[in-house]
Protein backbone atom coordinates (compact mmCIF):
# COMPACT_ATOMS: atom_id res chain seq x y z
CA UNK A 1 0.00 0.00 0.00
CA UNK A 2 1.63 3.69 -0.64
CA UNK A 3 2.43 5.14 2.00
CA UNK A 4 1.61 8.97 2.70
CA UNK A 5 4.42 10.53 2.10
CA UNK A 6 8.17 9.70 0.88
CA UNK A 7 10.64 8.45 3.55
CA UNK A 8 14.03 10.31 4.15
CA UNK A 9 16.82 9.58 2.19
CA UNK A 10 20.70 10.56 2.20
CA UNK A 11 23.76 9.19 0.99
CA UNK A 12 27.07 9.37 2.52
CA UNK A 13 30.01 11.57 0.92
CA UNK A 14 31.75 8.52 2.29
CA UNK A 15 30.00 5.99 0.27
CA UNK A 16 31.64 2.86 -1.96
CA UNK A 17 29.93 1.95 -4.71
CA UNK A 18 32.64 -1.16 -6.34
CA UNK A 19 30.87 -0.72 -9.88
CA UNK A 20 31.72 2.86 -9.45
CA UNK A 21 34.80 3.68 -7.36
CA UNK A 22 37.16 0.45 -7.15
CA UNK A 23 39.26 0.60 -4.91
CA UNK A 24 42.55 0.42 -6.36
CA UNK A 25 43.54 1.32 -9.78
CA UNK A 26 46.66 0.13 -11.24
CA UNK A 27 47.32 2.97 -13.35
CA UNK A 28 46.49 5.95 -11.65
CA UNK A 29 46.46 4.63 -8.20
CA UNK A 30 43.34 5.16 -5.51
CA UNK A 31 40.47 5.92 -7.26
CA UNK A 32 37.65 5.97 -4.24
CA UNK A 33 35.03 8.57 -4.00
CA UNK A 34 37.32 11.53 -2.33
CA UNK A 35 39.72 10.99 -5.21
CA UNK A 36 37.65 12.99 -7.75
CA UNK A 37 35.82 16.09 -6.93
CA UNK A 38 34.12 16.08 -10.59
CA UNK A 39 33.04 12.96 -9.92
CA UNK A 40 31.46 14.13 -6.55
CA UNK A 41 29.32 16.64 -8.27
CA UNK A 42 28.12 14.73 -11.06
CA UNK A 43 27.55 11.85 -8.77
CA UNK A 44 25.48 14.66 -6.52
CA UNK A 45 23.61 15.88 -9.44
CA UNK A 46 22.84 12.33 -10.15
CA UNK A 47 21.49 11.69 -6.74
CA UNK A 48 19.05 14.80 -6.82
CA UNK A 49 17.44 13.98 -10.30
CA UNK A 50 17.05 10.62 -8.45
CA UNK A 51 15.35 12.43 -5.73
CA UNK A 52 17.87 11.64 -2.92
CA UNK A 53 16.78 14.24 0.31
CA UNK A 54 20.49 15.32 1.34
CA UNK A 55 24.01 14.52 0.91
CA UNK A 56 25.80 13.63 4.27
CA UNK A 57 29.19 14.77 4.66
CA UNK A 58 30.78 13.06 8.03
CA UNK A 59 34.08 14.20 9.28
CA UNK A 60 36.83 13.17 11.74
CA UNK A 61 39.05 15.78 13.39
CA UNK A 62 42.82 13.83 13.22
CA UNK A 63 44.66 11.37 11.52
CA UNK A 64 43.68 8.22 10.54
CA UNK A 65 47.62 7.05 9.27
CA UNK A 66 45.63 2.78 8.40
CA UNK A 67 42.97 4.68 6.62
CA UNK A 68 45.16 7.31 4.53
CA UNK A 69 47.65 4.03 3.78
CA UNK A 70 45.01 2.41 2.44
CA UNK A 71 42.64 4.13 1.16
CA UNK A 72 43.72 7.12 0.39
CA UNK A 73 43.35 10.79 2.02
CA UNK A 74 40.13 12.94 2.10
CA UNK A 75 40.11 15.52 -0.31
CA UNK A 76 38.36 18.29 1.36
CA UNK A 77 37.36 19.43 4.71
CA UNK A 78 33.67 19.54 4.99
CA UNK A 79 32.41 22.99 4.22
CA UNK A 80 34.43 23.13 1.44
CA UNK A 81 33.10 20.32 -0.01
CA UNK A 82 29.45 21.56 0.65
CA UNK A 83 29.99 24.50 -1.03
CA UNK A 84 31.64 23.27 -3.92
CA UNK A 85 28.62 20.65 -4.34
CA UNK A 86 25.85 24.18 -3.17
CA UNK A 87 27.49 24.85 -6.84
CA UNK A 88 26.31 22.34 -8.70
CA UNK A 89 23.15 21.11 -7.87
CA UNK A 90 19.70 22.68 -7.28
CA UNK A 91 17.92 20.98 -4.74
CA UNK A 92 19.42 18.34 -2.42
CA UNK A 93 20.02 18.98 1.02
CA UNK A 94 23.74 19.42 2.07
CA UNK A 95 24.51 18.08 5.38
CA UNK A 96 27.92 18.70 7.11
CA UNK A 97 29.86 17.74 10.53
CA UNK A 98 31.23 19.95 12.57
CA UNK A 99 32.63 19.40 15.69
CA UNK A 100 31.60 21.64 19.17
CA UNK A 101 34.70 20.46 21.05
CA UNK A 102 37.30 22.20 18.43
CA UNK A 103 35.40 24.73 17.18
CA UNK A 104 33.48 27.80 18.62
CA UNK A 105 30.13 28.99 18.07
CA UNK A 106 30.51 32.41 16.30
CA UNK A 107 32.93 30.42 13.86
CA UNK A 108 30.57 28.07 13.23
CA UNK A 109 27.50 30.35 12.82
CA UNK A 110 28.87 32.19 10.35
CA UNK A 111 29.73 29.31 8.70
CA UNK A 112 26.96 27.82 8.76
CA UNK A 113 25.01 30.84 7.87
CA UNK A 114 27.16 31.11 4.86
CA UNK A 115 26.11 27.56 3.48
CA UNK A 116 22.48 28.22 3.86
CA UNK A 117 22.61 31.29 1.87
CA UNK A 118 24.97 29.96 -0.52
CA UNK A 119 22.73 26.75 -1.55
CA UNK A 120 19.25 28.63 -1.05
CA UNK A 121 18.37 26.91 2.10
CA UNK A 122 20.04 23.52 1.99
CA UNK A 123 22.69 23.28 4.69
CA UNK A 124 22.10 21.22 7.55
CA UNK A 125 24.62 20.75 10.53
CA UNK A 126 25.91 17.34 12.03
CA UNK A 127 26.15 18.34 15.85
CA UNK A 128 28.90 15.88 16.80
CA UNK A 129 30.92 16.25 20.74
CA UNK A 130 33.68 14.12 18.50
CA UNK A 131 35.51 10.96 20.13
CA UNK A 132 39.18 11.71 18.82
CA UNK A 133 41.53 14.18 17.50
CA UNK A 134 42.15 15.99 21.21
CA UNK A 135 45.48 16.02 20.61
CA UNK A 136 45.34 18.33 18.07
CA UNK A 137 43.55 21.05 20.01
CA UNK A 138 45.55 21.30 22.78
CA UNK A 139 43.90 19.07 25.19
CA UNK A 140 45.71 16.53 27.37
CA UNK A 141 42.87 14.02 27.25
CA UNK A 142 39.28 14.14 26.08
CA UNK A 143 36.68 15.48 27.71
CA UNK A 144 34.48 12.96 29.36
CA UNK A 145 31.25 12.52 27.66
CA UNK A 146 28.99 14.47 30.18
CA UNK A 147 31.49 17.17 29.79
CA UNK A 148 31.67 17.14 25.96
CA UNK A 149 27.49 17.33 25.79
CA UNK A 150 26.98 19.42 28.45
CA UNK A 151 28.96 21.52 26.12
CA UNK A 152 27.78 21.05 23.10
CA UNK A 153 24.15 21.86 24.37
CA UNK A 154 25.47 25.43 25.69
CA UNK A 155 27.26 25.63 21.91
CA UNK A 156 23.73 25.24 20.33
CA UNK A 157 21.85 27.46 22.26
CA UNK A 158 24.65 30.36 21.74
CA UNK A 159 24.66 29.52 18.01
CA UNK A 160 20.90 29.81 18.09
CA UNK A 161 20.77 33.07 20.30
CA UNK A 162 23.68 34.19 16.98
CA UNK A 163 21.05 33.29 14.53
CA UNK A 164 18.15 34.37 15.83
CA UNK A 165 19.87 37.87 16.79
CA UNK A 166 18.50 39.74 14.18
CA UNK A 167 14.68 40.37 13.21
CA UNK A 168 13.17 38.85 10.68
CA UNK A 169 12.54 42.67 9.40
CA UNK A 170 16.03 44.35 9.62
CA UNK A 171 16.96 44.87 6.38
CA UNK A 172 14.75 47.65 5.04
CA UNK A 173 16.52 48.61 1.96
CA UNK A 174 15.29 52.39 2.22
CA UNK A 175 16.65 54.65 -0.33
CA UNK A 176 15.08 57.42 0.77
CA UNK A 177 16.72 57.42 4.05
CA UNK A 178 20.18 55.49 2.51
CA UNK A 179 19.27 52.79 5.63
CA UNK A 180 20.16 49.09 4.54
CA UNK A 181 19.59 47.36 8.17
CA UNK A 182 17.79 48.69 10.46
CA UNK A 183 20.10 48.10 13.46
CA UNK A 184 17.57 48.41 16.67
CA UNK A 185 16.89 45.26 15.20
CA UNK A 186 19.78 43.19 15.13
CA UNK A 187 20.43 42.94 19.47
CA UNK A 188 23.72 41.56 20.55
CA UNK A 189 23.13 38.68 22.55
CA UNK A 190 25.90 39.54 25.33
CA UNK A 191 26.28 35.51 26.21
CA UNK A 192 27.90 34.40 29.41
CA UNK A 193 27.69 30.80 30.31
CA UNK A 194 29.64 27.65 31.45
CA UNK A 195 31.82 27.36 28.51
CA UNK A 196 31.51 30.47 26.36
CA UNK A 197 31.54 34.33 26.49
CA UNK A 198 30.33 36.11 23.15
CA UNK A 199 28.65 39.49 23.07
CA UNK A 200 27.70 40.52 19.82
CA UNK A 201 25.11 39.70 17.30
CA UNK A 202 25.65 38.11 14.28
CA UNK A 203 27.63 39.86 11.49
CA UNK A 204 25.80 38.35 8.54
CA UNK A 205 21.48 38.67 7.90
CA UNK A 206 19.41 35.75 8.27
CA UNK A 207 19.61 32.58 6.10
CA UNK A 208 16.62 31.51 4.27
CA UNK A 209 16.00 28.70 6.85
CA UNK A 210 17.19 31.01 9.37
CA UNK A 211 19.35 28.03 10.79
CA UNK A 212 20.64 24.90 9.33
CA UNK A 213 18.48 21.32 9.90
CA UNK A 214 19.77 19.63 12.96
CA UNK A 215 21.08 16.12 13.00
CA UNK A 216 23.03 14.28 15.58
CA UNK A 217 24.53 10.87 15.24
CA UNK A 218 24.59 9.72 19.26
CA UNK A 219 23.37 6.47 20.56
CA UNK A 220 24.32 6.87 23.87
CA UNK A 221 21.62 8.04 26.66
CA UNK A 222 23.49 11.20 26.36
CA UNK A 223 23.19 11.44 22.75
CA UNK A 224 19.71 10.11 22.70
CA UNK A 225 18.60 13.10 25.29
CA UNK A 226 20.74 15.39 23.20
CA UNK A 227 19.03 14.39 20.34
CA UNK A 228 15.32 14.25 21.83
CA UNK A 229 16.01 18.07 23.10
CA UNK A 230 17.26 19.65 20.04
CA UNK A 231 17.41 17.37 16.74
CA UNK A 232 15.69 17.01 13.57
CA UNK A 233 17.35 13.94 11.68
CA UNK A 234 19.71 11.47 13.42
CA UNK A 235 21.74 8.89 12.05
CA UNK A 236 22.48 5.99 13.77
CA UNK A 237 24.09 2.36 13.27
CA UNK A 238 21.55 -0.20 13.92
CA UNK A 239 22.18 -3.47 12.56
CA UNK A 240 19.51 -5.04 12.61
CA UNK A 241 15.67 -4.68 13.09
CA UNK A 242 14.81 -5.42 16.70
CA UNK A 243 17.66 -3.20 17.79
CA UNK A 244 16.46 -0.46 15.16
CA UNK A 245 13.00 -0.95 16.67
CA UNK A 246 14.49 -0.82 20.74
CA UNK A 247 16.22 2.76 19.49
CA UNK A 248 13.42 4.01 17.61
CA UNK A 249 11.37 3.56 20.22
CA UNK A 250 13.43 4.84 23.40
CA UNK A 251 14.20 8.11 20.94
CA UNK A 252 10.94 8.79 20.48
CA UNK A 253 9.86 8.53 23.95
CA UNK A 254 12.48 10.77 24.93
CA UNK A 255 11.44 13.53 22.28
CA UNK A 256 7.68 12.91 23.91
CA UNK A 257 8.85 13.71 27.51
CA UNK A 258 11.11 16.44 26.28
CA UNK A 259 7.65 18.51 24.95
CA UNK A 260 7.95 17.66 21.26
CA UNK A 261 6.18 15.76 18.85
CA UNK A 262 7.30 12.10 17.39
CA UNK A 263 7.45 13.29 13.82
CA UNK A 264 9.40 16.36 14.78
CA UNK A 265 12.27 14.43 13.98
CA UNK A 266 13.59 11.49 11.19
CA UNK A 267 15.01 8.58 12.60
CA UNK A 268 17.82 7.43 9.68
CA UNK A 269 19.57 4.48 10.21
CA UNK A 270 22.87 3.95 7.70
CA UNK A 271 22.66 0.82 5.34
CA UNK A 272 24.46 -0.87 2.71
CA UNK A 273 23.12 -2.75 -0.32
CA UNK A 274 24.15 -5.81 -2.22
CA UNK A 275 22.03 -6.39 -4.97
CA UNK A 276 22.25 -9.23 -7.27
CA UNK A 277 19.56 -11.58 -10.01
CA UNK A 278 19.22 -13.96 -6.66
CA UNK A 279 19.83 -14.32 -3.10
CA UNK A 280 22.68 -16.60 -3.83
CA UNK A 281 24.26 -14.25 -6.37
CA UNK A 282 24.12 -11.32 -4.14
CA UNK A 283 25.75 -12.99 -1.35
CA UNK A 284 28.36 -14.63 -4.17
CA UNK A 285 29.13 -11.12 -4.81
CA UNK A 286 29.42 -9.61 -1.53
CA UNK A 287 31.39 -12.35 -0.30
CA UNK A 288 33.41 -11.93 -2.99
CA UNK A 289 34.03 -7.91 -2.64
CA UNK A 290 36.64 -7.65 -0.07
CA UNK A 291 39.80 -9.98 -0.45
CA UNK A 292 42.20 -11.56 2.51
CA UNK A 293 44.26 -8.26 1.78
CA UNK A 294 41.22 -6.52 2.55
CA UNK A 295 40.18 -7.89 5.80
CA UNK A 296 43.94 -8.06 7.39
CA UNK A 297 43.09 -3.95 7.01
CA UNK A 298 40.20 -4.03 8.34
CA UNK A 299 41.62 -6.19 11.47
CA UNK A 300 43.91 -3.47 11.75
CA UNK A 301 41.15 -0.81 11.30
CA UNK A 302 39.08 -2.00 14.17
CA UNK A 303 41.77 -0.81 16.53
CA UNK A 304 40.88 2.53 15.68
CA UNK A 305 37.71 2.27 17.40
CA UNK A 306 38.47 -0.34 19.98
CA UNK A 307 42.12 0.36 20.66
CA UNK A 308 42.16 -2.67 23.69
CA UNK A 309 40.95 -4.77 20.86
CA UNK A 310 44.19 -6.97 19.33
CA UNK A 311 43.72 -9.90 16.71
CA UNK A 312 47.00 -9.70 15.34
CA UNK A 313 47.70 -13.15 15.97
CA UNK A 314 44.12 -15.21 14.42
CA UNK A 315 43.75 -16.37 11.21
CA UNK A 316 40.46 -15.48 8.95
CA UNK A 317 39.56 -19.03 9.81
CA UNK A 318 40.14 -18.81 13.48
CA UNK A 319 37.12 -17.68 16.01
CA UNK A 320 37.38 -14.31 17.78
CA UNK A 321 37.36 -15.06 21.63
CA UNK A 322 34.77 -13.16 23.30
CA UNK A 323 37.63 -12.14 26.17
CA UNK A 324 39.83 -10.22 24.05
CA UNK A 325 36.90 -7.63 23.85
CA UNK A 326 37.25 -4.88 26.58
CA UNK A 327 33.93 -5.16 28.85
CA UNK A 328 30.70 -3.28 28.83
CA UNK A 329 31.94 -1.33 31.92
CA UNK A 330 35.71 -0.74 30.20
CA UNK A 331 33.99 0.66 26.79
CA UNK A 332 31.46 2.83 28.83
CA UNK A 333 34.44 3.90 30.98
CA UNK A 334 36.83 5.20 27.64
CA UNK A 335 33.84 7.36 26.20
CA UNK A 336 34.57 7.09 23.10
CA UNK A 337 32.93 5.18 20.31
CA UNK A 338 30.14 3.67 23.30
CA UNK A 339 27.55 2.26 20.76
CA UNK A 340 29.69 0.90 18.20
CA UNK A 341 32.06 -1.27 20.39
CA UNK A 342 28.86 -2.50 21.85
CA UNK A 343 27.94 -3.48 18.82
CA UNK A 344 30.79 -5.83 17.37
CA UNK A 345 30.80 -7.10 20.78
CA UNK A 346 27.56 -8.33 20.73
CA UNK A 347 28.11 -9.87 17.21
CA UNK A 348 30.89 -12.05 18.89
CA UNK A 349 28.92 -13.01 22.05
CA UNK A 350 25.78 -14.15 20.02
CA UNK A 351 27.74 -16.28 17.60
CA UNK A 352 26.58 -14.54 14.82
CA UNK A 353 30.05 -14.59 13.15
CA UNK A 354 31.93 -17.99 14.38
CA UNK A 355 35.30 -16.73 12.74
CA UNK A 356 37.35 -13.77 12.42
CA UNK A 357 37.12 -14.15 8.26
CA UNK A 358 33.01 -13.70 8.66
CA UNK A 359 33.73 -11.11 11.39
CA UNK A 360 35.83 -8.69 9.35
CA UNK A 361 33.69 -9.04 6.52
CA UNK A 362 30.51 -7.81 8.06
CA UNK A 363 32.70 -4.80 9.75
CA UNK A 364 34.57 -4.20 6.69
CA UNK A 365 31.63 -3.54 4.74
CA UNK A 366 28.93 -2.03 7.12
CA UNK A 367 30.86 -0.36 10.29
CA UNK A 368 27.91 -1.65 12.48
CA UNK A 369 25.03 -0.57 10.38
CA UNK A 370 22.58 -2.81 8.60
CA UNK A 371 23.01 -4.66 5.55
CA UNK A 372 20.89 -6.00 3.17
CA UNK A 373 22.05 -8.71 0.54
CA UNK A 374 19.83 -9.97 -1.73
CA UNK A 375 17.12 -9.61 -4.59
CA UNK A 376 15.97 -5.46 -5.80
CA UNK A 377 12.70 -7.02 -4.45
CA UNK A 378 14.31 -8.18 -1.15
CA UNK A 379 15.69 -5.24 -0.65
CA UNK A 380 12.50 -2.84 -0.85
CA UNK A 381 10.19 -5.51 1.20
CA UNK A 382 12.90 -5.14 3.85
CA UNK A 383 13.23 -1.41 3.62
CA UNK A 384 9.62 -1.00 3.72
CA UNK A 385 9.59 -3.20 6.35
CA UNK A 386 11.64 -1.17 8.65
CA UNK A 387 9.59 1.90 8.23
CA UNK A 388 6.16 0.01 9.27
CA UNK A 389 8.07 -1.66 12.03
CA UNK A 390 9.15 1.44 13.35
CA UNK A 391 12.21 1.16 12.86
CA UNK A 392 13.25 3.63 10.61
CA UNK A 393 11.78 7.24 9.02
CA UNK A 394 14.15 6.32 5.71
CA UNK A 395 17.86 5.82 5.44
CA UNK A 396 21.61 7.46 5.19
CA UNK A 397 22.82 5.30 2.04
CA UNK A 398 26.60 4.06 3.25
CA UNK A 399 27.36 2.01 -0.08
CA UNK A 400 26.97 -1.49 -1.41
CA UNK A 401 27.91 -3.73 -4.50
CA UNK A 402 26.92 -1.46 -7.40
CA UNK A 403 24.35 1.80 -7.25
CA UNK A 404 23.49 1.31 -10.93
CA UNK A 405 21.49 -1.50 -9.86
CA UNK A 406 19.82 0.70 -6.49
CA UNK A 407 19.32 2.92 -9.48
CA UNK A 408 17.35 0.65 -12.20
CA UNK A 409 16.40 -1.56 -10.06
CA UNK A 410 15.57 -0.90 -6.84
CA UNK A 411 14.27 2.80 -6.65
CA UNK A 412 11.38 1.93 -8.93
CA UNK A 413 10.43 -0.32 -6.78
CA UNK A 414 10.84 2.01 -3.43
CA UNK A 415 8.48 4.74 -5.28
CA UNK A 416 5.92 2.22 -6.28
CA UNK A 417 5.67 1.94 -2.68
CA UNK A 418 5.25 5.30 -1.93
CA UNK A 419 8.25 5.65 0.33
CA UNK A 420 11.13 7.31 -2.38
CA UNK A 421 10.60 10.52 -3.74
CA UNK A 422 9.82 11.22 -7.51
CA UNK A 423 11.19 14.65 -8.08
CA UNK A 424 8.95 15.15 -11.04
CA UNK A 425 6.22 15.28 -8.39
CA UNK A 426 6.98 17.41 -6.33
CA UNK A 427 5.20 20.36 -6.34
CA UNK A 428 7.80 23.14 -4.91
CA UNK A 429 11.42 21.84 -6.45
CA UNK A 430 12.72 25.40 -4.15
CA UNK A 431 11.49 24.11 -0.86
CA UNK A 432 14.31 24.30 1.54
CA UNK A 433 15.80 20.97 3.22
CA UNK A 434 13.79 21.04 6.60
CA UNK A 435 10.66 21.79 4.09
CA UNK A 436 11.55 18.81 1.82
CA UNK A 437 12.10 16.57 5.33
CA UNK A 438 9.26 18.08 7.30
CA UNK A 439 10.84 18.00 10.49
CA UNK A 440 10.97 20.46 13.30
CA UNK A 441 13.69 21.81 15.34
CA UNK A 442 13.60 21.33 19.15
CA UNK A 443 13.47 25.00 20.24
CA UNK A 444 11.43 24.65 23.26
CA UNK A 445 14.45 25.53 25.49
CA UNK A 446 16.00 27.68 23.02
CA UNK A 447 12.36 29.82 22.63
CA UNK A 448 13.88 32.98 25.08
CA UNK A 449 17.02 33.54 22.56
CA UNK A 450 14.69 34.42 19.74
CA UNK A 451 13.73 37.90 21.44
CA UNK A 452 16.91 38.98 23.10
């Protein structure tokens, strides 16, 4: 049955398509999807005629020395990259991470600001407290969590108070009177609190959306409250349904008891897709994507995230013993990456994946998030699935075996169902982002900054 309206749906800047960025080119060396900022645009474009919502851009503030080795470095910070892409395309939503632990909130208004302007209302902002990269801004150690989101809320509400500082109404444009802003109207918003000190308004007029959408990407009760309080789209890693359904359903209730409404905000898991004629060929395929080379990088990858974690010394065909994993109490206690340890943890305990080979395969190619490997027709059952099980409000694309096939095949199939938008449908192609999403930003607490 068609649903009412189209689900959410973004794509990663970080995607991996193998039919369209291998991995390693002989001739010219890495060819993955920062490697080619043409590519990136025309790949964008391609994704808005499609009728993709946004594109995602994640970011991580230090050096990754196994992923540049390997892969190759990034090519652009993210703002660049957003307005590079604000450029070339028309009408997808541009969605970038930026960090309130190394930056500061005047910086990233105006930033932000900027974006919005630049792309006609299309810039969204990934809130993130960040789990790494201390080291390169000066501090000794990182902030525990409660300390990084108690100050990432006061960040929000000053960047708020900075966009909301001037009226609606102050530019008045009067040639009679040579006055371009009336500046009664623009009131400094003279902010003293726990972490900052600014005093001034704004030094740029208001965006079309006024501020960017809001999305957060914590599964941790802190993130979750963070997230119920102030957020509009968040991404998570679930990896399968039940625990989509358990975090759907805590997030929801916590946006309830926080004063706002369910629908205020899109729940987006991340997924990958391997599509292929039959079950058996998809899983051939996937199976087939990543070779021994492949996964003895990935072992080393893992470390990353779980830096207690060593399986130097199995073989692919070994199993992973549950003990070398730190416990629940040691990965709460480092405060780092909480929900994703959890997660590969879990994978082990449950016997899910009885070697390391199977183990580094599903981590290699999903990071934790869900996977789906099978039929076009598979794939949308399962996707619509998710969204009637309440699992999911749509999805942040991650990758998958070949997007030529998500683009013949399956996304006919999605809009038959009513869940993927048709852009030759829609009846306002200049909506802005949060219009196109229908979400709303939590500004109960944030209501006072609007008439400083």
């Amino acid at each position: 049955m068609p649903h009412p309206k189209p689900s959410i749906f973004f794509v990663s800047s970080e995607f991996h398509f193998t039919d369209r960025f291998p991995r390693w080119n002989a001739d010219s060396g890495y060819a993955g999807p920062d490697g080619n900022h043409r590519s990136k645009a025309e790949f964008a474009r391609e994704l808005e005629e499609l009728g993709f919502d946004a594109v995602f851009v994640a970011d991580f503030a230090g050096l990754n020395r196994n992923q540049i080795r390997h892969n190759g470095p990034r090519s652009f910070e993210p703002l660049t990259l957003a307005a590079f892409l604000a450029a070339h395309t028309d009408r997808i939503g541009l969605v970038i991470t930026l960090s309130t632990q190394f930056s500061e909130p005047y910086t990233v208004a105006r930033e932000l600001n900027s974006l919005d302007r630049l792309s006609a209302g299309r810039a969204g902002w990934n809130v993130v407290t960040s789990f790494n990269g201390e080291s390169n801004y000066g501090y000794s150690a990182l902030p525990t969590p409660a300390d990084r989101y108690r100050r990432a809320r006061e960040f929000l509400d000053v960047t708020m108070a900075l966009w909301t500082s001037w009226d609606p109404d102050a530019i008045v444009s009067d040639r009679d009177t040579e006055v371009y802003v009336d500046t009664d109207r623009v009131r400094d918003i003279e902010w003293k609190g726990e972490n900052f000190r600014v005093r001034q308004a704004l030094d740029l007029p208001p965006s079309p959306q006024r501020f960017p959408v809001i999305a957060q990407a914590g599964a941790s009760e802190l993130g979750i409250g963070f997230a119920a309080e102030s957020a509009e789209v968040v991404f998570v890693a679930s990896p399968d349904l039940p625990s989509g359904q358990r975090y759907y359903e805590k997030l929801k209730s916590a946006m309830v008891a926080s004063g706002r409404q369910p629908d205020d905000l899109a729940v987006l898991p991340g997924i990958r897709i391997h599509l292929g004629d039959t079950v058996e060929d998809a899983q051939a395929a996937y199976r087939a994507e990543l070779t021994d080379l492949d996964l003895a990088r990935a072992r080393e990858a893992i470390r990353y995230e779980i830096p207690e974690l060593d399986l130097s010394d199995l073989g692919f065909d070994d199993p992973v013993p549950l003990e070398r994993f730190p416990t629940l109490d040691d990965i709460e206690r480092r405060g780092r990456r909480v929900s994703r340890a959890l997660i590969y943890r879990t994978w082990v305990e449950s016997g899910e994946y009885v070697n390391l080979r199977d183990l580094m395969l599903r981590y290699a190619t999903s990071f934790g998030h869900f996977q789906i490997v099978g039929t076009a027709e598979s794939a949308a059952a399962t996707i619509e699935e998710w969204i009637d099980e309440r699992a999911a409000d749509g999805f942040i694309l991650l990758g998958g075996s070949s997007f030529e096939r998500i683009r013949r095949d399956l996304v006919p199939l999605l809009r038959r169902r009513g869940i993927f938008r048709d852009p030759a449908a829609e009846p306002d192609r200049a909506a802005t982002l949060r219009q196109r999403l229908g979400t709303t930003p939590g500004l109960d607490r944030n209501r006072h900054l609007a008439v400083r």
